[in-house]
Protein backbone atom coordinates (compact mmCIF):
# COMPACT_ATOMS: atom_id res chain seq x y z
CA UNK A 1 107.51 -46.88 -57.30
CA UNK A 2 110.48 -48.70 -59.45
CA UNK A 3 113.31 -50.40 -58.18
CA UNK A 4 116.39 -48.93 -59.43
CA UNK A 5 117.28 -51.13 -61.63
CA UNK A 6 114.02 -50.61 -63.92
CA UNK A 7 114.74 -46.62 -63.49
CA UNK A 8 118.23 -47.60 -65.12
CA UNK A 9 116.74 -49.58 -67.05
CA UNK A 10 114.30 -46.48 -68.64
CA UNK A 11 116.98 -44.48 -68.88
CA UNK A 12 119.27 -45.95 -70.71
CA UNK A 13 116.98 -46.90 -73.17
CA UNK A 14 115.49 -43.72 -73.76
CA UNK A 15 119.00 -41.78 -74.14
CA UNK A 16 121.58 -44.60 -75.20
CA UNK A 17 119.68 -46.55 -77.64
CA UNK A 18 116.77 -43.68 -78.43
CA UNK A 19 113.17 -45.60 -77.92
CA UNK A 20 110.42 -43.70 -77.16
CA UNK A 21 109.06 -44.00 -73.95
CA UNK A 22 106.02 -45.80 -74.92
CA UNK A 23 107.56 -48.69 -76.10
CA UNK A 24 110.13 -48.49 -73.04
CA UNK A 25 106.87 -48.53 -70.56
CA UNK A 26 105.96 -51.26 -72.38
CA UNK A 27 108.77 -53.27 -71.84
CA UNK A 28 109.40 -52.32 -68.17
CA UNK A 29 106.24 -53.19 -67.55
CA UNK A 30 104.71 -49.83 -66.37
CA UNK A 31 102.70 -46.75 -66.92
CA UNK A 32 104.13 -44.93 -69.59
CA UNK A 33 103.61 -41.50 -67.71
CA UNK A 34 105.68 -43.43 -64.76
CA UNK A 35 108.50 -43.75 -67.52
CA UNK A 36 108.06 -40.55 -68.60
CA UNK A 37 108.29 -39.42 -65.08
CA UNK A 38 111.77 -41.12 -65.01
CA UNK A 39 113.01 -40.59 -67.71
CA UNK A 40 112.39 -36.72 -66.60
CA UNK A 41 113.59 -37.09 -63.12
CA UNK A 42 117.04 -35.32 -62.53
CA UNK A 43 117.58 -35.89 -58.85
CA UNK A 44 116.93 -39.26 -57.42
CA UNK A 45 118.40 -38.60 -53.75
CA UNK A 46 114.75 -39.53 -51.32
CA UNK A 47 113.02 -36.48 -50.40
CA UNK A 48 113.24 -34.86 -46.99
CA UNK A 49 110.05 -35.44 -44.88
CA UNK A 50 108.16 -32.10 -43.65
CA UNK A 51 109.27 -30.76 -40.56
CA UNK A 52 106.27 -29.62 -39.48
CA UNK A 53 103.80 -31.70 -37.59
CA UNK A 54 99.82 -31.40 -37.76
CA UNK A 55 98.40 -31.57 -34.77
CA UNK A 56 94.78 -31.66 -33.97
CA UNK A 57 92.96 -29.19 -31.53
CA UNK A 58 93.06 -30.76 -28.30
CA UNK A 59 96.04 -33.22 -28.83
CA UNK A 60 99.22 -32.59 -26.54
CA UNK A 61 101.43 -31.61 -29.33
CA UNK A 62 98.31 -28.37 -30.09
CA UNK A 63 98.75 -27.83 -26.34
CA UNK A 64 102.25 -27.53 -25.67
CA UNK A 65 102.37 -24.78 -29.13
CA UNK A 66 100.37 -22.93 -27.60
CA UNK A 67 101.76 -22.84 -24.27
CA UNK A 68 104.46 -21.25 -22.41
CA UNK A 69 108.21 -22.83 -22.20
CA UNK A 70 107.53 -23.64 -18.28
CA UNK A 71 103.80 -24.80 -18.70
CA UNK A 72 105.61 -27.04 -21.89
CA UNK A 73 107.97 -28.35 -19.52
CA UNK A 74 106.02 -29.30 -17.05
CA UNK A 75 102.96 -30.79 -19.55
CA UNK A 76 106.47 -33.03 -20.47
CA UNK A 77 106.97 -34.35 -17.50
CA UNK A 78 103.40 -35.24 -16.92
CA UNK A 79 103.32 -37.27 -20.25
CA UNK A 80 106.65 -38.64 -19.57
């Protein structure tokens, strides 16, 4: 992953001053499939992680899925 700066950097020289993004890569200092990953990237807000969790047969968070809400609650206050 680039700092910021070096995705500004890619940018700006691809659409202000028009280089291709081999020579930009080359410059940055990267991959030039990274720059062109940049350089094609429209939204750079971080992405949300998954809500769901994987739990493994066996593990308390498997149990308590497959359990009622009272037999959750009081697995809960077992663990805790």
């Amino acid at each position: 992953m680039l700092t910021m700066d070096q995705t500004h950097t890619i940018r700006e020289l691809y659409f202000n001053q028009g280089q291709n993004v081999t020579a930009i890569a080359a410059k940055v200092g990267c991959d030039w499939r990274t720059a062109r990953k940049y350089v094609d990237q429209e939204d750079f807000s971080p992405q949300q992680p998954k809500p769901e969790i994987q739990a493994r047969k066996g593990s308390c968070f498997y149990r308590i899925s497959r359990q009622g809400i009272r037999k959750n609650l009081l697995l809960m206050q077992q663990v805790w």
